[in-house]
Protein backbone atom coordinates (compact mmCIF):
# COMPACT_ATOMS: atom_id res chain seq x y z
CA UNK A 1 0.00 0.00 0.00
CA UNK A 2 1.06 3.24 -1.09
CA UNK A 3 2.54 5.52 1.60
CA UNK A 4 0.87 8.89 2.48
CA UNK A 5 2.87 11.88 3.89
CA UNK A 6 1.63 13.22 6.56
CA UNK A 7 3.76 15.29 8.54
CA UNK A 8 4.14 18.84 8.05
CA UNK A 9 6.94 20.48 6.85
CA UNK A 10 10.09 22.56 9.01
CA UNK A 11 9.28 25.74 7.31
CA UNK A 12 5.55 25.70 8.46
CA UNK A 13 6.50 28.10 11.18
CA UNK A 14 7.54 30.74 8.36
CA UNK A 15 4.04 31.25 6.58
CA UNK A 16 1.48 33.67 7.24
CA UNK A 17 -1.83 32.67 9.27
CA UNK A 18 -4.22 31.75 5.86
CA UNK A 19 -0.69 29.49 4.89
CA UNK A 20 -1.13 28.14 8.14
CA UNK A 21 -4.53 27.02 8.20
CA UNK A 22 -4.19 25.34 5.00
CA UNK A 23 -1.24 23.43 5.86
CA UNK A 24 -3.77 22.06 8.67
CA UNK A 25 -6.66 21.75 6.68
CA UNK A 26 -5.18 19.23 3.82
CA UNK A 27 -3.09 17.56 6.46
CA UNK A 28 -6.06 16.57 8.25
CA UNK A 29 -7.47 15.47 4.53
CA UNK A 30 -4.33 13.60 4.98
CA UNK A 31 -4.79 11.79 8.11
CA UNK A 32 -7.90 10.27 7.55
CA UNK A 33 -5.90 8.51 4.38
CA UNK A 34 -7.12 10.56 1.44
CA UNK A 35 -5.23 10.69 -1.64
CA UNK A 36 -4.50 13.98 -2.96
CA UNK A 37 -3.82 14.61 -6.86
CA UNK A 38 -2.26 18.15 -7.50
CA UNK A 39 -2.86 19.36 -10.94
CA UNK A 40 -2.02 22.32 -12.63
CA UNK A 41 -4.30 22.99 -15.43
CA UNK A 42 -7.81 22.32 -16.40
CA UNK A 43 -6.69 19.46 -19.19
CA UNK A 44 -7.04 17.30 -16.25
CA UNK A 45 -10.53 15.08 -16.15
CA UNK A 46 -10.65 15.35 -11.88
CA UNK A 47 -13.51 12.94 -12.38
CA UNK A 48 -11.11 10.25 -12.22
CA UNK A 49 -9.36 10.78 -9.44
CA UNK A 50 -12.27 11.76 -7.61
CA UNK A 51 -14.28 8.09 -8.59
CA UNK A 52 -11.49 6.89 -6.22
CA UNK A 53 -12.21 8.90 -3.70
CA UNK A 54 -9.20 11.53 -3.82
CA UNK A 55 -8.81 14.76 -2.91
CA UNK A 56 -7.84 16.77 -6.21
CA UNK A 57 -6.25 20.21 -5.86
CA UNK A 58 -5.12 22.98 -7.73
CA UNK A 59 -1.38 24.54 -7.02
CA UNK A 60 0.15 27.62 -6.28
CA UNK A 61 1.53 29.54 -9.08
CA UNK A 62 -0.20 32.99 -8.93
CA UNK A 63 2.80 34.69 -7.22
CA UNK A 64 6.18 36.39 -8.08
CA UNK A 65 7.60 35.35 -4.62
CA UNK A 66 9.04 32.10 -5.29
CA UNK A 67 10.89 33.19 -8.93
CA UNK A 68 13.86 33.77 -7.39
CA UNK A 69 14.09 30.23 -6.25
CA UNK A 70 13.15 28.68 -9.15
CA UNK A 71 15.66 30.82 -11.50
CA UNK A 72 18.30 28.72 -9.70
CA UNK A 73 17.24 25.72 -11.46
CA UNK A 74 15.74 27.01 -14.46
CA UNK A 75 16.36 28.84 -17.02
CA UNK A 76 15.36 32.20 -16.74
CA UNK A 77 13.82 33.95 -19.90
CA UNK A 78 11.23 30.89 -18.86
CA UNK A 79 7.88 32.69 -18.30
CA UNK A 80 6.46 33.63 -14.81
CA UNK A 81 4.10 31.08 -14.91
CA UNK A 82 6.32 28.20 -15.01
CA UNK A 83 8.90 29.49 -12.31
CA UNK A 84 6.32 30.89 -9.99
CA UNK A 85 5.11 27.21 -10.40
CA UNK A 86 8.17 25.55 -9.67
CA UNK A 87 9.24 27.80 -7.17
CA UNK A 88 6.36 27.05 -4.46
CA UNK A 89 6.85 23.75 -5.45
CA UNK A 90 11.09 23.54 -4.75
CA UNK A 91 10.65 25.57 -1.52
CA UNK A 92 7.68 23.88 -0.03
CA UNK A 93 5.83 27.31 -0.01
CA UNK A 94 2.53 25.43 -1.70
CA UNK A 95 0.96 23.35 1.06
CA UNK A 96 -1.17 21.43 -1.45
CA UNK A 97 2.11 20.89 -3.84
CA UNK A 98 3.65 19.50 -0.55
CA UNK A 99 0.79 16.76 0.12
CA UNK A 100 0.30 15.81 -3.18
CA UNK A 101 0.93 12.25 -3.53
CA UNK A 102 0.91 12.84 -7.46
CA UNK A 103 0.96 16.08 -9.40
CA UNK A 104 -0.32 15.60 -12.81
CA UNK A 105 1.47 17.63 -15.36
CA UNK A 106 0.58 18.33 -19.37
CA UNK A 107 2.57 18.84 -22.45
CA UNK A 108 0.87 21.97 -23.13
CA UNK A 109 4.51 24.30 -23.94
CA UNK A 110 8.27 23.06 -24.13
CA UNK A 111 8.34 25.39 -20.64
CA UNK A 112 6.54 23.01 -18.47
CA UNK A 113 8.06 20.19 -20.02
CA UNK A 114 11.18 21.42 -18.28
CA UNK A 115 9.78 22.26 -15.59
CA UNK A 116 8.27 19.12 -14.90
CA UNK A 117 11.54 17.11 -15.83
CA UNK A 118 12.75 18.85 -12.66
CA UNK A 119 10.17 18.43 -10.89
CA UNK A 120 9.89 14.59 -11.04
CA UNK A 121 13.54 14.97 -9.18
CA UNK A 122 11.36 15.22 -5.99
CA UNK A 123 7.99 14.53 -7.07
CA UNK A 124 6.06 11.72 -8.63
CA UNK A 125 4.65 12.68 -11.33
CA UNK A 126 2.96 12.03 -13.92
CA UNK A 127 2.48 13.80 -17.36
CA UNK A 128 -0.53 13.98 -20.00
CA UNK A 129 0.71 14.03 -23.12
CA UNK A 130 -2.24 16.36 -25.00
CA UNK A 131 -2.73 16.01 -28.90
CA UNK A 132 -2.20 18.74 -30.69
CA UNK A 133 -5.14 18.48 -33.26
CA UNK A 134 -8.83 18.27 -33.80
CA UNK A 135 -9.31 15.09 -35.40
CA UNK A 136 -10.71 11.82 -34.85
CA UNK A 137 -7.15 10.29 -34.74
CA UNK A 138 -6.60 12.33 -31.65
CA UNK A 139 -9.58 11.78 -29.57
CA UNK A 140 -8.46 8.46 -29.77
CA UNK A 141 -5.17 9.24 -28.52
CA UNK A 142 -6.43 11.08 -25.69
CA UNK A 143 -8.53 8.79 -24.46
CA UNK A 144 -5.63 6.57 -24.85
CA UNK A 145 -4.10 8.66 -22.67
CA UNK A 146 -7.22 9.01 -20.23
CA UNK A 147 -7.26 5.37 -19.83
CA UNK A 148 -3.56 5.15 -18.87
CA UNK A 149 -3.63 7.71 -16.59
CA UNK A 150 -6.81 6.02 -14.93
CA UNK A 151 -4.42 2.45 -14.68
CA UNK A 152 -1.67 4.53 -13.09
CA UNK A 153 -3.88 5.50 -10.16
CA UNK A 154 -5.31 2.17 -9.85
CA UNK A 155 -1.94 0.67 -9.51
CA UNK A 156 -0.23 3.41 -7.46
CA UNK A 157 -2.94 3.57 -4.76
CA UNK A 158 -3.76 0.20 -5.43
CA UNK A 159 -7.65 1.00 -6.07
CA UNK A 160 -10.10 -0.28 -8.64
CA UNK A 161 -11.72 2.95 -10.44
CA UNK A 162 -15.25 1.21 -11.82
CA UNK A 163 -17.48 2.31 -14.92
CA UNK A 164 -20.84 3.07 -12.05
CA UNK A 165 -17.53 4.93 -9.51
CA UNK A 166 -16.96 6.90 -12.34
CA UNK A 167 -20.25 7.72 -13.85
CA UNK A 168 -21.37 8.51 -10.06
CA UNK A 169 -18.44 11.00 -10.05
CA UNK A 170 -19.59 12.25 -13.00
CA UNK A 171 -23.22 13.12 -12.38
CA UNK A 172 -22.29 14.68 -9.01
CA UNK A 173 -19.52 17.34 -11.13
CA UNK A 174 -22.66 17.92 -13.78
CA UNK A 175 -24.29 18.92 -10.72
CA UNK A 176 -21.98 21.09 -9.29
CA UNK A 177 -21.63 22.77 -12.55
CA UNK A 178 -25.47 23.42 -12.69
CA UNK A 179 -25.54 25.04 -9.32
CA UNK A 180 -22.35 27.23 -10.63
CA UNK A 181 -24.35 28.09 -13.80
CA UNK A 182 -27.67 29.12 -11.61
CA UNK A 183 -25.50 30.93 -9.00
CA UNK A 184 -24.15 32.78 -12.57
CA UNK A 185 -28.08 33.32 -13.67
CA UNK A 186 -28.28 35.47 -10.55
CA UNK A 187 -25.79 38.33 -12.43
CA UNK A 188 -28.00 39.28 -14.80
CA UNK A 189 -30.34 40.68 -12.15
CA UNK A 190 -30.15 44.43 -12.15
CA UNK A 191 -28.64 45.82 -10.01
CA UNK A 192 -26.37 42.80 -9.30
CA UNK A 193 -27.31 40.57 -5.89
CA UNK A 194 -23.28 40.12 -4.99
CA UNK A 195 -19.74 41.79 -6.75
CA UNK A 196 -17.84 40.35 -8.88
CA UNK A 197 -15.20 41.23 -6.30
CA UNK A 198 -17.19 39.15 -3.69
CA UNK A 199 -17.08 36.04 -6.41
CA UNK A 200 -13.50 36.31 -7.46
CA UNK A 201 -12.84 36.05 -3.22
CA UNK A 202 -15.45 32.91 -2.61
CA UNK A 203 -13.01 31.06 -5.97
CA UNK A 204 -9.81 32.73 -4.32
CA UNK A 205 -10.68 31.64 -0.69
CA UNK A 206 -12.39 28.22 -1.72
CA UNK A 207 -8.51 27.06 -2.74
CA UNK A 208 -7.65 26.99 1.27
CA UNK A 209 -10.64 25.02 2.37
CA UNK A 210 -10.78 21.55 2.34
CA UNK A 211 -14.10 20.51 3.77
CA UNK A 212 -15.97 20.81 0.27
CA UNK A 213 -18.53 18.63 1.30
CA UNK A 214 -20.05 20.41 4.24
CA UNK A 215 -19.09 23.85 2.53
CA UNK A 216 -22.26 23.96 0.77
CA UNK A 217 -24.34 23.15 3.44
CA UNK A 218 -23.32 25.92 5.78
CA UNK A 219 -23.75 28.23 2.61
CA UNK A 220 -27.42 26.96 2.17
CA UNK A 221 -28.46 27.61 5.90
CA UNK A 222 -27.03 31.19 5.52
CA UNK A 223 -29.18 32.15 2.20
CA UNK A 224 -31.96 30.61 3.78
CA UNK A 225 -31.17 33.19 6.99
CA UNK A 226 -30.88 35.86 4.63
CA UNK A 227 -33.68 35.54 3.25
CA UNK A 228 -36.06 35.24 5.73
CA UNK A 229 -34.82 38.17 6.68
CA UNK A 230 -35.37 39.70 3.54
CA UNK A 231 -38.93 38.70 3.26
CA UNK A 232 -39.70 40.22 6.53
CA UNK A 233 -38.13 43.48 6.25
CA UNK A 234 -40.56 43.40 2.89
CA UNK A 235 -43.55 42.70 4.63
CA UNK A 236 -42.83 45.83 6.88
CA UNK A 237 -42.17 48.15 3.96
CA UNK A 238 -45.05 46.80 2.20
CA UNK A 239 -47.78 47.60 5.57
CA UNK A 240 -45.53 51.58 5.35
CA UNK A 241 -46.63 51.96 2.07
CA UNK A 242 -42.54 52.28 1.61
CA UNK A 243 -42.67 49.07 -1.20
CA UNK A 244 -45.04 47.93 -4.20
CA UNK A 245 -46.62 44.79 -4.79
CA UNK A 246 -44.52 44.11 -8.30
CA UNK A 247 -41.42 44.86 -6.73
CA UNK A 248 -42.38 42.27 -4.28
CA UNK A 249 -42.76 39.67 -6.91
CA UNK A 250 -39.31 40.21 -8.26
CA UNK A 251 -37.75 40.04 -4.88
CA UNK A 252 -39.83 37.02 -4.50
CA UNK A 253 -38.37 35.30 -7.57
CA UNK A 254 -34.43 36.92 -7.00
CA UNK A 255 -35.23 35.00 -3.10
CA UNK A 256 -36.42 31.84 -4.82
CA UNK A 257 -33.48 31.43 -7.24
CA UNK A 258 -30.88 32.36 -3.82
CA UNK A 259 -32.61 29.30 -2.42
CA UNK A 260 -32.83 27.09 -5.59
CA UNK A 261 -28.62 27.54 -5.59
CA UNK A 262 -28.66 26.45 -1.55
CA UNK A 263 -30.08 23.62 -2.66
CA UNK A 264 -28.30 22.45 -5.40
CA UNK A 265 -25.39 23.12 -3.07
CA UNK A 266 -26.82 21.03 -0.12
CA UNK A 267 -27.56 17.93 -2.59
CA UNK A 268 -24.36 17.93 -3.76
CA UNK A 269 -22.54 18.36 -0.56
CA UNK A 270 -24.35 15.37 0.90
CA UNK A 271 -23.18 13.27 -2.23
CA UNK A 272 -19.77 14.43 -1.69
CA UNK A 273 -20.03 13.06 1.81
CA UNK A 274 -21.59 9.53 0.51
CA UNK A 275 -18.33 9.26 -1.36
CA UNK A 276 -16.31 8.65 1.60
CA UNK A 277 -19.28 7.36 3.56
CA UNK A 278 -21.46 4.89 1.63
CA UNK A 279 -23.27 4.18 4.47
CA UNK A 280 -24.28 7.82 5.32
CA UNK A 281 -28.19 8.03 5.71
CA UNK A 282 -28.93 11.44 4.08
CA UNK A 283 -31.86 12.75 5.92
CA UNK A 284 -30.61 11.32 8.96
CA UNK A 285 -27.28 13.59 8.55
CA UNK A 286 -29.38 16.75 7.15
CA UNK A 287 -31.61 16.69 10.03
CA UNK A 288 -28.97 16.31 12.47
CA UNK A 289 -27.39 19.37 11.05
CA UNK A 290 -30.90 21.40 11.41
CA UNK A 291 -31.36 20.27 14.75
CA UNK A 292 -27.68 22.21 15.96
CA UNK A 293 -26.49 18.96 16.99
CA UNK A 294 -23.13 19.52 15.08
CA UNK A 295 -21.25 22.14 17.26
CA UNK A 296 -18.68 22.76 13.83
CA UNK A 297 -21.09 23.21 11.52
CA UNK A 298 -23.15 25.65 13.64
CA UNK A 299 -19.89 27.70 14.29
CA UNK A 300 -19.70 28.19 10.69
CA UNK A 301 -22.88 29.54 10.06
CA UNK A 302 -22.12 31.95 12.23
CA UNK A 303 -19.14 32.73 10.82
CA UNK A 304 -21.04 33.06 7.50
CA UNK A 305 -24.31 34.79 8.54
CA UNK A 306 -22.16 37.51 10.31
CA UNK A 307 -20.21 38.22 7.14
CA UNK A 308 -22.75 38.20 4.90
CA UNK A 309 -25.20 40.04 7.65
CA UNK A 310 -27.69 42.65 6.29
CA UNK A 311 -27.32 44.79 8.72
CA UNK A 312 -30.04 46.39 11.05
CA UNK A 313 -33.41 48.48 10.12
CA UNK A 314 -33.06 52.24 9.81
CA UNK A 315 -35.64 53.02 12.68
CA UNK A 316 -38.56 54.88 11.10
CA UNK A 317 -38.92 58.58 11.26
């Protein structure tokens, strides 16, 4: 059986407090004997790695920080991309890159190539060679290629990745991407429910959390907070005369949609749980949630419900 590392490493001490936290977030992903696949561009089908249960993450390489590092090894008209990459990755500075059991690298420039011939110096890992045309000839040589890199996980973590695993971890990433897409719907509302700002920080922030699966959840019982709050503050406007019936309707439907996305979110969190936990009874585990009797997941909420907190009523004059 494969060996998992575990222990964290001497220049933890050195990185700032939202470093720190993720170092303890995947290394308790870790502990409970998770693989984790670290990938580096989208090429990657993470359906496969997921059908075996494994934790897939994306690595650090949005940062000029490490360059300096990495220009020790590599050349250095190389482009920022590659050595920022490499650099996190040589110094330890990427907690992810550090637990990765595999990273999963693609032919996509002669850059990473290099990069990842380094890499594999202290790495395992294991490259995607892409085709480089649109024709029939090479969708059969990248599913060539999807099939070997499917045996290489099976015999590295000594698994067996099934046709129903698979299609499971399929329909629960169609899923995901529906809730994404109805979350999206909610832009074209004018004016706009949430910044772009606000978005590009969930993505940004959603990179040091590990706990995916019960994410969602604490998400859903925040919209539902919100609106409830929402629909009472309209009720009181509506009684002052302050608020029309038609605007009511379209905060009705803007309310609905919110909760529609909570949802989608809470499905898919609970099938991201049943992953790990065949066993898992799902009303069982929702209604335990509801009743408070999870003292974690309630400290989230609050967490979220105070961020995301609509403030209090202007007092009427």
């Amino acid at each position: 059986m494969v060996e998992l590392k575990k222990e964290l490493p001497e220049i933890f001490e050195e990185f700032a407090e939202q470093r720190k936290n993720s170092f303890l977030a995947i290394k308790e992903v870790k502990e409970k004997e998770i693989p984790v696949v670290g990938v580096f561009c989208t090429y990657l089908p993470r359906e496969i790695p997921n059908a075996m249960g494994a934790a897939v993450v994306g690595l650090c390489s949005v940062s000029d920080e490490t360059i300096p590092d990495a220009e020790k090894d590599l050349p250095r008209n190389l482009c920022p991309l590659i050595k920022s990459s490499y650099g996190f990755a040589k110094t330890d500075k990427c907690p992810f890159f550090y637990f990765s059991d595999v990273v999963v690298g693609e032919t996509t420039c002669d850059g990473k190539k290099k990069m990842y011939e380094f890499m594999s110096e202290f790495k395992d890992v294991f490259i995607l060679e892409l085709p480089h045309k649109q024709t029939e000839a090479a969708l059969q040589y990248w599913k060539s290629e999807i099939i070997r890199f499917k045996e290489y996980l099976e015999k590295k973590f000594e698994v067996e990745i099934t046709e129903e695993k698979l299609r499971e971890a399929v329909r629960i990433s169609n899923e995901g991407r529906r809730a994404l897409k109805d979350f999206y719907e909610l832009m074209k509302l004018d004016p706009a429910p949430v910044k772009g700002e606000d978005i590009q920080k969930m993505v940004q922030g959603s990179k040091y959390r590990f706990d995916f699966a019960t994410t969602p959840g604490v998400v859903k019982e925040v919209i539902d907070k919100i609106n409830k709050d929402v629909k009472k503050r309209h009720i009181k406007r509506l009684r002052k005369g302050k608020c029309t019936i038609e605007l009511g309707l379209i905060l009705s439907d803007v309310a609905t949609n919110y909760e529609r996305v909570s949802d989608h979110c809470s499905n898919i969190a609970v099938c991201l749980i049943q992953m790990q936990d065949s066993e898992l009874e799902a009303h069982s585990y929702m209604n335990h949630l509801k009743d408070g009797e999870d003292l974690s997941f309630e400290k989230q909420v609050e967490v979220f419900a105070e961020k995301y907190n609509l403030g209090k009523e202007k007092p009427s004059k």
